[in-house]
Structures are given as structure tokens and as C-alpha cells.
Protein backbone atom coordinates (compact mmCIF):
# COMPACT_ATOMS: atom_id res chain seq x y z
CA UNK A 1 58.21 77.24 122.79
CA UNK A 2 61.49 76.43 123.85
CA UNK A 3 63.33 78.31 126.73
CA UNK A 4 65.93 80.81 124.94
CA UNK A 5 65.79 84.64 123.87
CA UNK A 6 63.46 84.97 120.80
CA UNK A 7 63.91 88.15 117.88
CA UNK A 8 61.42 90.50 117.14
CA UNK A 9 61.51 92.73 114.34
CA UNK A 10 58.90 95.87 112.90
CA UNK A 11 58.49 98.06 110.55
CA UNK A 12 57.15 101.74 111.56
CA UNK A 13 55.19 102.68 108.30
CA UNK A 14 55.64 106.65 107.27
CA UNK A 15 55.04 108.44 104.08
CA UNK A 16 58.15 109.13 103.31
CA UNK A 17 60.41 106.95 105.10
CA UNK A 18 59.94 103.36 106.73
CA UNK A 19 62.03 102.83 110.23
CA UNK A 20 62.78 99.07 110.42
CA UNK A 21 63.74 97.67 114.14
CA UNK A 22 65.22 94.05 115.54
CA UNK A 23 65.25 93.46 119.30
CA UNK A 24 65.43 90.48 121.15
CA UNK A 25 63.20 89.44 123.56
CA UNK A 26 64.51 90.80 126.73
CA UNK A 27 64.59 94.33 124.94
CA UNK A 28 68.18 94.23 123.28
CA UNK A 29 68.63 96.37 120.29
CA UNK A 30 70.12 94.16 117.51
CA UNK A 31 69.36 96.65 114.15
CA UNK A 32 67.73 99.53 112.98
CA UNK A 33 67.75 101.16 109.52
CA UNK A 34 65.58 103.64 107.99
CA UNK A 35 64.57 102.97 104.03
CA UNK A 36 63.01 106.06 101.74
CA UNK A 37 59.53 105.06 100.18
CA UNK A 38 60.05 107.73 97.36
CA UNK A 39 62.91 106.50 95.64
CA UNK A 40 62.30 104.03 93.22
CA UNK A 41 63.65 100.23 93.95
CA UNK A 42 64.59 98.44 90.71
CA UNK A 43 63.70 94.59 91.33
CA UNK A 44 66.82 93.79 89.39
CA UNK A 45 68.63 95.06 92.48
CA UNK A 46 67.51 92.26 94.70
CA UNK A 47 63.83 90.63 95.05
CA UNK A 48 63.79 90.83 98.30
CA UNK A 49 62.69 94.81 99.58
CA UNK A 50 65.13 97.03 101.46
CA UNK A 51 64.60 96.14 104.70
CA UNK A 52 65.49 92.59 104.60
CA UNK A 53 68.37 93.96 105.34
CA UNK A 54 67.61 95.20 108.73
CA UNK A 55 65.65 92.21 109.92
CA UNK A 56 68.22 89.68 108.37
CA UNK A 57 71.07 91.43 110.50
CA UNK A 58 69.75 90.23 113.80
């Protein structure tokens, strides 16, 4: 691996929500959104899920 600061992102799995998180590796918080697992997501919106988003951000 080469020397430099490497991103890390999760997804804390709920119910009713989903909490999506991007830090680097020497614990810098670069995004966090929070996505609803109840409401519908139409794939002609975008074929990628809802919390691309979050872990494209960083």
C-alpha cells in the first residue's frame, strides 16, 4: 500500500433508517447522511442506491 491517508466508509444497518459514514484514515469525518428504508426508491431515479451519495462525497 502506498504511504498516504486512505477513506473508509460504512453503513450502520437499522430498520427504519440506514446511517451512512466516510472518514479517513487518521479519523477525519468527511460525510454522513442518514437514508429511510421505508420509502420506496424508484430505480428510474438513479441505479445507483441512496447512499452513493454519502460515500461518493468523500
Amino acid at each position: 500500500m502506498a504511504d498516504g491517508i486512505a477513506v473508509v466508509g460504512g453503513i450502520d444497518t437499522h430498520t427504519d433508517r440506514h446511517q451512512a459514514a466516510v472518514i479517513d484514515s487518521i479519523g477525519r469525518h468527511l460525510a454522513t447522511e442518514q437514508f429511510e428504508t421505508t420509502r420506496p426508491f424508484p430505480r428510474s431515479e438513479s441505479p445507483r442506491p441512496p447512499y452513493h451519495h454519502a460515500l461518493t462525497m468523500a
